[in-house]
Structure formats: C-alpha cells, structure tokens
PDB file of N, CA and C in Angstrom:
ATOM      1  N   UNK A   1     111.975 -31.341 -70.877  1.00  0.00           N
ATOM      2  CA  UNK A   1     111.708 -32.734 -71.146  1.00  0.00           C
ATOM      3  C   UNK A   1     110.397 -32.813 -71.907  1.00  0.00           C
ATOM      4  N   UNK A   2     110.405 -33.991 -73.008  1.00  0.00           N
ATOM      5  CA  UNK A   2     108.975 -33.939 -73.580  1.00  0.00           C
ATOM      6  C   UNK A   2     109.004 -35.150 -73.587  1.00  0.00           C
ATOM      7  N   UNK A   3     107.890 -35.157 -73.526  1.00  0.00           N
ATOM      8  CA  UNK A   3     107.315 -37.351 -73.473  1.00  0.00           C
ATOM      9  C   UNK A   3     105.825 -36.803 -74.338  1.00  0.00           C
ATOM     10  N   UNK A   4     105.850 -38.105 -75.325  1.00  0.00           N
ATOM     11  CA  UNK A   4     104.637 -38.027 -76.279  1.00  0.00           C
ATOM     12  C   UNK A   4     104.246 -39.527 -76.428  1.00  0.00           C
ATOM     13  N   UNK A   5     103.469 -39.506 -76.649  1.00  0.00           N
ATOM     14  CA  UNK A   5     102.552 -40.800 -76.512  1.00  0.00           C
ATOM     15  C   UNK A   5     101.233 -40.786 -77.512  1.00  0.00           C
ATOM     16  N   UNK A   6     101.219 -41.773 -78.208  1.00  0.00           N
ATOM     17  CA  UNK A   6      99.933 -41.620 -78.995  1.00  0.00           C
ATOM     18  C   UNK A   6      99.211 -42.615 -77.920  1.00  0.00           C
ATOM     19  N   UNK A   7      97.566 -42.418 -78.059  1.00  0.00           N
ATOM     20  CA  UNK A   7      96.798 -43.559 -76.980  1.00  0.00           C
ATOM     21  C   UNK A   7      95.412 -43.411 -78.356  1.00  0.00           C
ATOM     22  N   UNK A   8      95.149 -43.844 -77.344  1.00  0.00           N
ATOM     23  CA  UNK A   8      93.417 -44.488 -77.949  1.00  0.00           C
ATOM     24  C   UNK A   8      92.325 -43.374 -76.816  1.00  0.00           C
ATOM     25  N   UNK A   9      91.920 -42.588 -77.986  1.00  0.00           N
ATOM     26  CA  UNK A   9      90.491 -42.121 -77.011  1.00  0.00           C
ATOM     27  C   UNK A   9      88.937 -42.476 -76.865  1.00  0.00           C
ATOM     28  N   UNK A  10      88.928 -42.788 -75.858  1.00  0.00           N
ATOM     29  CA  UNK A  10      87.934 -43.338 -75.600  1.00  0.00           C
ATOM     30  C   UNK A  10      86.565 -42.663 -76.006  1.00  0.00           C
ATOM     31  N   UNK A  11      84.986 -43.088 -76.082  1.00  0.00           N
ATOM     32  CA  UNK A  11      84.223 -42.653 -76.609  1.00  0.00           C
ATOM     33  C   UNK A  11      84.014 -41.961 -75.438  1.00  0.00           C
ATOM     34  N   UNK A  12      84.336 -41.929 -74.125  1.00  0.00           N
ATOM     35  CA  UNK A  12      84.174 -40.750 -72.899  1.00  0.00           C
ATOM     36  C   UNK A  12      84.717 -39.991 -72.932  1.00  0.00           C
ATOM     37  N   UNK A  13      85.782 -39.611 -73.972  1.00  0.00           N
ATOM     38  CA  UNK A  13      86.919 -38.614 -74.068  1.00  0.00           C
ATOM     39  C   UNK A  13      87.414 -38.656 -72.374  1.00  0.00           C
ATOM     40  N   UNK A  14      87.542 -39.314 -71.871  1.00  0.00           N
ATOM     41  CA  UNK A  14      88.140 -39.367 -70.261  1.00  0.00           C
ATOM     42  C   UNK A  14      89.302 -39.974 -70.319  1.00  0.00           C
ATOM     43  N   UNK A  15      90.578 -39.535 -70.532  1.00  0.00           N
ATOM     44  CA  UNK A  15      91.659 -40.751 -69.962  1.00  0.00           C
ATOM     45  C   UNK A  15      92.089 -39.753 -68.433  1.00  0.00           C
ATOM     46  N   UNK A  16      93.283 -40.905 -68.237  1.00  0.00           N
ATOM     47  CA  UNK A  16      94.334 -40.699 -66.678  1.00  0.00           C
ATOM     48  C   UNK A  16      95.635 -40.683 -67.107  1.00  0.00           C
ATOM     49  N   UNK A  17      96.111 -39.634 -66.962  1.00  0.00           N
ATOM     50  CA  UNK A  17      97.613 -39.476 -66.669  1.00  0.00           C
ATOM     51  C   UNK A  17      98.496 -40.062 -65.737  1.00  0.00           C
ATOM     52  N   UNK A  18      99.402 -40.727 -65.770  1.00  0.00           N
ATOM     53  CA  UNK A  18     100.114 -41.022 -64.345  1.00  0.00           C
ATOM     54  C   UNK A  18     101.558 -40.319 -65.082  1.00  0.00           C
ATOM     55  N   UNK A  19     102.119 -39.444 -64.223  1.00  0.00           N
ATOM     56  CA  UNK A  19     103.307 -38.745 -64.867  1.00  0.00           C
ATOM     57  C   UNK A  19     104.387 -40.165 -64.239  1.00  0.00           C
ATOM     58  N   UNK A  20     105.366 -40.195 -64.666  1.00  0.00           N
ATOM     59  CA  UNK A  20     106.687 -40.771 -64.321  1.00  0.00           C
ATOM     60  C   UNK A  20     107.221 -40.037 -63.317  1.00  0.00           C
ATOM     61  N   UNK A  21     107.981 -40.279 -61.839  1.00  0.00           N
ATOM     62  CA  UNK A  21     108.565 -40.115 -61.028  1.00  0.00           C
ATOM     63  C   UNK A  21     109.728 -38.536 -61.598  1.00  0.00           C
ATOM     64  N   UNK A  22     110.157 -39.027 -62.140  1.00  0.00           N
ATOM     65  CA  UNK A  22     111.056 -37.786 -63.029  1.00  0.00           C
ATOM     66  C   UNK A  22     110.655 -36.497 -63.392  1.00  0.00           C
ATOM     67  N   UNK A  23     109.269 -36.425 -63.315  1.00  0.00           N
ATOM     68  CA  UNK A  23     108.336 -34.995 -63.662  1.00  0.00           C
ATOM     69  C   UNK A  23     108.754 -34.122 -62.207  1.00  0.00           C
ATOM     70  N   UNK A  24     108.974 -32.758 -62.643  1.00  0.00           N
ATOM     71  CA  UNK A  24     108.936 -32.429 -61.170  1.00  0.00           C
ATOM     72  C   UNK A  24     107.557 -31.959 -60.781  1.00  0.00           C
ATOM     73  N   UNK A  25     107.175 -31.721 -59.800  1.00  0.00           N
ATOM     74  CA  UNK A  25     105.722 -31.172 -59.230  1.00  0.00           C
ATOM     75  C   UNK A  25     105.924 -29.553 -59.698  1.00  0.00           C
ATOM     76  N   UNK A  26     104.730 -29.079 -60.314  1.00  0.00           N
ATOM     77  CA  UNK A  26     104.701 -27.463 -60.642  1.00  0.00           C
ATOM     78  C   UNK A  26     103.541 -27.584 -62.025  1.00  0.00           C
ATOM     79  N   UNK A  27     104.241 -26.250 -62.035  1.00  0.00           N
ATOM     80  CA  UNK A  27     103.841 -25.892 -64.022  1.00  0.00           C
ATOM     81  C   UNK A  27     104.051 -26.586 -65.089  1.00  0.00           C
ATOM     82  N   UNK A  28     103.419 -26.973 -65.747  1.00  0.00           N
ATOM     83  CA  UNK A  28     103.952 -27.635 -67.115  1.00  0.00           C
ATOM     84  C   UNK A  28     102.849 -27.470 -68.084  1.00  0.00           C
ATOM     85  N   UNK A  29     103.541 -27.924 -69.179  1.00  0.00           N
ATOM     86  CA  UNK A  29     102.073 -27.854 -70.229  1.00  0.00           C
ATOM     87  C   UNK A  29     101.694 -29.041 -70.783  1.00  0.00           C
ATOM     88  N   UNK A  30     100.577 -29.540 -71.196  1.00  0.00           N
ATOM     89  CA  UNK A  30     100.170 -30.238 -71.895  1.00  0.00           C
ATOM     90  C   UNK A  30      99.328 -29.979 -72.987  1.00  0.00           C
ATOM     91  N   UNK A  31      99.741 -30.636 -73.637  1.00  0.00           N
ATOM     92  CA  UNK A  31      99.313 -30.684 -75.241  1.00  0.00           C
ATOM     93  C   UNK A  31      98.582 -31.295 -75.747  1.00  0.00           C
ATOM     94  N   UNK A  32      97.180 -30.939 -76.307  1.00  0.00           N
ATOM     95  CA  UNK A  32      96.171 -32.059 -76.990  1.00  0.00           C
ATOM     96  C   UNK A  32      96.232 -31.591 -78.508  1.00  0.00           C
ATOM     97  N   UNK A  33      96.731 -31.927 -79.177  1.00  0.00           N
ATOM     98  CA  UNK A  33      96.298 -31.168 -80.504  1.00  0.00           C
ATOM     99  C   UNK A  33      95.089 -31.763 -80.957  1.00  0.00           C
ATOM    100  N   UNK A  34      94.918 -30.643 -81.831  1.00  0.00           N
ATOM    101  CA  UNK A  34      92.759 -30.830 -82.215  1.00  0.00           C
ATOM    102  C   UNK A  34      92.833 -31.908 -82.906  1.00  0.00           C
ATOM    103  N   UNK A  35      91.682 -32.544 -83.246  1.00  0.00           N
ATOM    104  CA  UNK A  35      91.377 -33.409 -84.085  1.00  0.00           C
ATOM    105  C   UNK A  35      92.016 -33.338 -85.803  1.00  0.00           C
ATOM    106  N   UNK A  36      92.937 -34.350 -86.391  1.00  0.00           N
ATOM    107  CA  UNK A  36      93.279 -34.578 -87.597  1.00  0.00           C
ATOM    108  C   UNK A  36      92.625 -33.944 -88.703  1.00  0.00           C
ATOM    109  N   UNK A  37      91.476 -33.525 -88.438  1.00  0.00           N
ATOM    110  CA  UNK A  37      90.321 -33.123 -89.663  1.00  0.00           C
ATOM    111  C   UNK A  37      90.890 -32.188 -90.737  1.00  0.00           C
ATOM    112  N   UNK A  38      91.907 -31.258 -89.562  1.00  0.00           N
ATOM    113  CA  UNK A  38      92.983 -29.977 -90.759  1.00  0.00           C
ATOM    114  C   UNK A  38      94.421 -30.894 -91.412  1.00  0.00           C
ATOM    115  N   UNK A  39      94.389 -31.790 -91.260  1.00  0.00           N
ATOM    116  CA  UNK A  39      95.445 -32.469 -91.638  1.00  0.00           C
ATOM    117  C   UNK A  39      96.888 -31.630 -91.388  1.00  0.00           C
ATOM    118  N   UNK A  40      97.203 -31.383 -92.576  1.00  0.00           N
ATOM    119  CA  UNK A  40      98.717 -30.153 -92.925  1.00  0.00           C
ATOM    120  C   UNK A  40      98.163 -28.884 -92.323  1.00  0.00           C
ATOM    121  N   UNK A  41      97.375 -28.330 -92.192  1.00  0.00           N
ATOM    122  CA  UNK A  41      96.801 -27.267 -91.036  1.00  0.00           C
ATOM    123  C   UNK A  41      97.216 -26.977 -89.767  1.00  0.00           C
ATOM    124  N   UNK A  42      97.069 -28.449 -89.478  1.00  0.00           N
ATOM    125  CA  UNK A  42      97.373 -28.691 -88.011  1.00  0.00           C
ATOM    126  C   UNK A  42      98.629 -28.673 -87.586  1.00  0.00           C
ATOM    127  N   UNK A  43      99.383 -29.753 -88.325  1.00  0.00           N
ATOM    128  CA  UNK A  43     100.665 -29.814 -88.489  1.00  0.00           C
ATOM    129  C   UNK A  43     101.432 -28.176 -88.473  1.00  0.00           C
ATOM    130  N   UNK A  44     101.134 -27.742 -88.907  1.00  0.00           N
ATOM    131  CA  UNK A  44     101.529 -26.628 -89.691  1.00  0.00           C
ATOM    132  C   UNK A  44     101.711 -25.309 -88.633  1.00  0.00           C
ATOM    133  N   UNK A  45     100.576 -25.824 -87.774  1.00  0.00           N
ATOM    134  CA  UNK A  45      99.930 -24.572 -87.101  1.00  0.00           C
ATOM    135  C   UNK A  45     100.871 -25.010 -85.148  1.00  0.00           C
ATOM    136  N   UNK A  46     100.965 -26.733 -85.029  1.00  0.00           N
ATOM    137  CA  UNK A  46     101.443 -27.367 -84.182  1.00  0.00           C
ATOM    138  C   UNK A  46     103.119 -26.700 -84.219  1.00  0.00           C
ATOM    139  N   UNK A  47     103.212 -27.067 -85.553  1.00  0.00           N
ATOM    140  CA  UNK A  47     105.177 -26.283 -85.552  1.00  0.00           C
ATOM    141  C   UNK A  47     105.004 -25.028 -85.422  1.00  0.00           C
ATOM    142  N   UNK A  48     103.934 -23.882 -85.856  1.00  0.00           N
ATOM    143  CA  UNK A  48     104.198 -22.762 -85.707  1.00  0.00           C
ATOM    144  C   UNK A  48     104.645 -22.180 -84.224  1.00  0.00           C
ATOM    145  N   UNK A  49     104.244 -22.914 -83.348  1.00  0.00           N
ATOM    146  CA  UNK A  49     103.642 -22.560 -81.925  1.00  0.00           C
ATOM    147  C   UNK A  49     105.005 -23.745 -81.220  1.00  0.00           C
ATOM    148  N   UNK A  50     105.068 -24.609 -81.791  1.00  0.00           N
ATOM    149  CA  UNK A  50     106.487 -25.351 -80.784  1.00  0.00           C
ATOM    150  C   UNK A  50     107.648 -24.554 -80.185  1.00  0.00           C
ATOM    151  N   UNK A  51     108.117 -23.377 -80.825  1.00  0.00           N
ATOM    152  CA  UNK A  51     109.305 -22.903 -80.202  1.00  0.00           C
ATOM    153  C   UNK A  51     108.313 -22.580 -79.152  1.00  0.00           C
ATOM    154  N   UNK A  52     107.705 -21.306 -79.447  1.00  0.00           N
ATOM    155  CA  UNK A  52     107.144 -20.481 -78.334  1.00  0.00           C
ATOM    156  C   UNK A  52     107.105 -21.646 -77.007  1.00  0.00           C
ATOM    157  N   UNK A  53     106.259 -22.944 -77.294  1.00  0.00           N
ATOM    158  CA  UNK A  53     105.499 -23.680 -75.858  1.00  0.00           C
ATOM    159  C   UNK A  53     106.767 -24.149 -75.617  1.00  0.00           C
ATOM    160  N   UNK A  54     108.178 -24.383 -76.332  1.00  0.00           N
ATOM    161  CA  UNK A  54     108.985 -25.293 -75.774  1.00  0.00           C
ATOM    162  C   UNK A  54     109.786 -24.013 -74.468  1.00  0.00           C
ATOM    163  N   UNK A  55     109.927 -22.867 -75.323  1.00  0.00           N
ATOM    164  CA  UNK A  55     110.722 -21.816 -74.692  1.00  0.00           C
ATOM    165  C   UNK A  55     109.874 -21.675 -72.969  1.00  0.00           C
ATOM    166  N   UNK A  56     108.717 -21.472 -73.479  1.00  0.00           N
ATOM    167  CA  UNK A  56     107.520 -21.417 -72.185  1.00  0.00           C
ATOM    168  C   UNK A  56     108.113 -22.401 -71.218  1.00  0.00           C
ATOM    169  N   UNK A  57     108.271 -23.970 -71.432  1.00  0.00           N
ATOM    170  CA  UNK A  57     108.339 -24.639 -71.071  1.00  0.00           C
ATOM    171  C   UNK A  57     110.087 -24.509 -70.324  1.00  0.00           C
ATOM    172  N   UNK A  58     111.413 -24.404 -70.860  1.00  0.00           N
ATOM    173  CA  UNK A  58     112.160 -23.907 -70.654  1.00  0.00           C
ATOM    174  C   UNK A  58     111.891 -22.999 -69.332  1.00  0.00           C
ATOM    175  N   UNK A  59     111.300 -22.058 -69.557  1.00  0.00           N
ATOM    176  CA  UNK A  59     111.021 -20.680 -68.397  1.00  0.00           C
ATOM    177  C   UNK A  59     110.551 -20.929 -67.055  1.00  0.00           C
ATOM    178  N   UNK A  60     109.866 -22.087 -67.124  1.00  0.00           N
ATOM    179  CA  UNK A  60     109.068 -22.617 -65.980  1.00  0.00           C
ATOM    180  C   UNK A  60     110.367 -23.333 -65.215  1.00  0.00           C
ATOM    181  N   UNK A  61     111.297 -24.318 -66.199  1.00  0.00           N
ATOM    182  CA  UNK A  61     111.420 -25.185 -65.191  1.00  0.00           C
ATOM    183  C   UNK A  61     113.409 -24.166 -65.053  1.00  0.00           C
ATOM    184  N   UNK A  62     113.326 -23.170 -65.526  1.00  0.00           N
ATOM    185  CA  UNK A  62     114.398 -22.352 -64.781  1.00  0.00           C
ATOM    186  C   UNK A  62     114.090 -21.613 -64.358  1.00  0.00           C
ATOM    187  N   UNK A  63     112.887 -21.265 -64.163  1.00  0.00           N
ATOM    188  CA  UNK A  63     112.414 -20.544 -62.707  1.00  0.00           C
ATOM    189  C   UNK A  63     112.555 -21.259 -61.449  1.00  0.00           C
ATOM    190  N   UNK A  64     112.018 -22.541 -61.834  1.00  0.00           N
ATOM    191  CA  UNK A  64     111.817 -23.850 -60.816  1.00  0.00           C
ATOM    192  C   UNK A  64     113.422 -24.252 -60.377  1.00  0.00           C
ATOM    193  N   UNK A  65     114.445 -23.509 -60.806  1.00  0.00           N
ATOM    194  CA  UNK A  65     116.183 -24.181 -60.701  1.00  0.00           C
ATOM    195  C   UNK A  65     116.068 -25.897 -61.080  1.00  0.00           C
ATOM    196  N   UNK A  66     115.225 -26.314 -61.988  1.00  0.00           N
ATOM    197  CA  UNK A  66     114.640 -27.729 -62.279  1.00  0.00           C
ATOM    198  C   UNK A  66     116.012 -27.266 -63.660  1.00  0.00           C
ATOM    199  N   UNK A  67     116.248 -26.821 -64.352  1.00  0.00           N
ATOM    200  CA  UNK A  67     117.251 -26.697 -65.584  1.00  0.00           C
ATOM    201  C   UNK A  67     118.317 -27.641 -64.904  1.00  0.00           C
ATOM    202  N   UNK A  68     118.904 -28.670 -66.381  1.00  0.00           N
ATOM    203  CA  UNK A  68     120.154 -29.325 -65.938  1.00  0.00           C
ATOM    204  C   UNK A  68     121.419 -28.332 -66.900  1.00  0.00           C
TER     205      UNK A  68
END
C-alpha cells in the first residue's frame, strides 16, 4: 500500500503522522525526498530506487502474512 500526500513544512520542520486504521502495526518505510533544489536529479534518482523500496516494502508485509 502507498499513501502520498503533499503537506506544508513548517519552519520547525516538525510535523505528526496519524497513520489510517488500515496500516498494519510493524515495519514500513517512509519517504522524505530531499529538497527540490536537484530538480530532474531527484526525480531521477527517486525512480531509480522505487522498485528496490517498493519490493522492500512487499517483503515486510509478506513476512508479516499482511499480503492480500
């Protein structure tokens, strides 16, 4: 499962997560990507690395018997 959300960061860099009921309790990852400054860099570098974190992500939650 992926849920993405753009927000507003605050000048405390502090926000709160509240996951949705549907998350199971465990491992998971979260994702901050760096600051825009690399533009197509980032982008670039964000897709390079998506299979790998999605597969990661995959592994956890069929370890967890969480897989539908």
């Amino acid at each position: 499962m992926t849920i993405e959300q753009i927000i507003e960061i605050p000048a405390s860099r502090r926000i709160t997560i509240d996951l949705p009921p549907e998350i199971p309790p465990g491992k998971g990852i979260l994702m901050v990507p760096r600051s825009c400054r690399g533009g197509q860099q980032d982008i670039e570098r964000i897709n390079r690395n998506a299979e790998r974190l999605n597969q990661e992500a995959l592994d956890v939650l069929s370890y967890q018997g969480l897989l539908l």
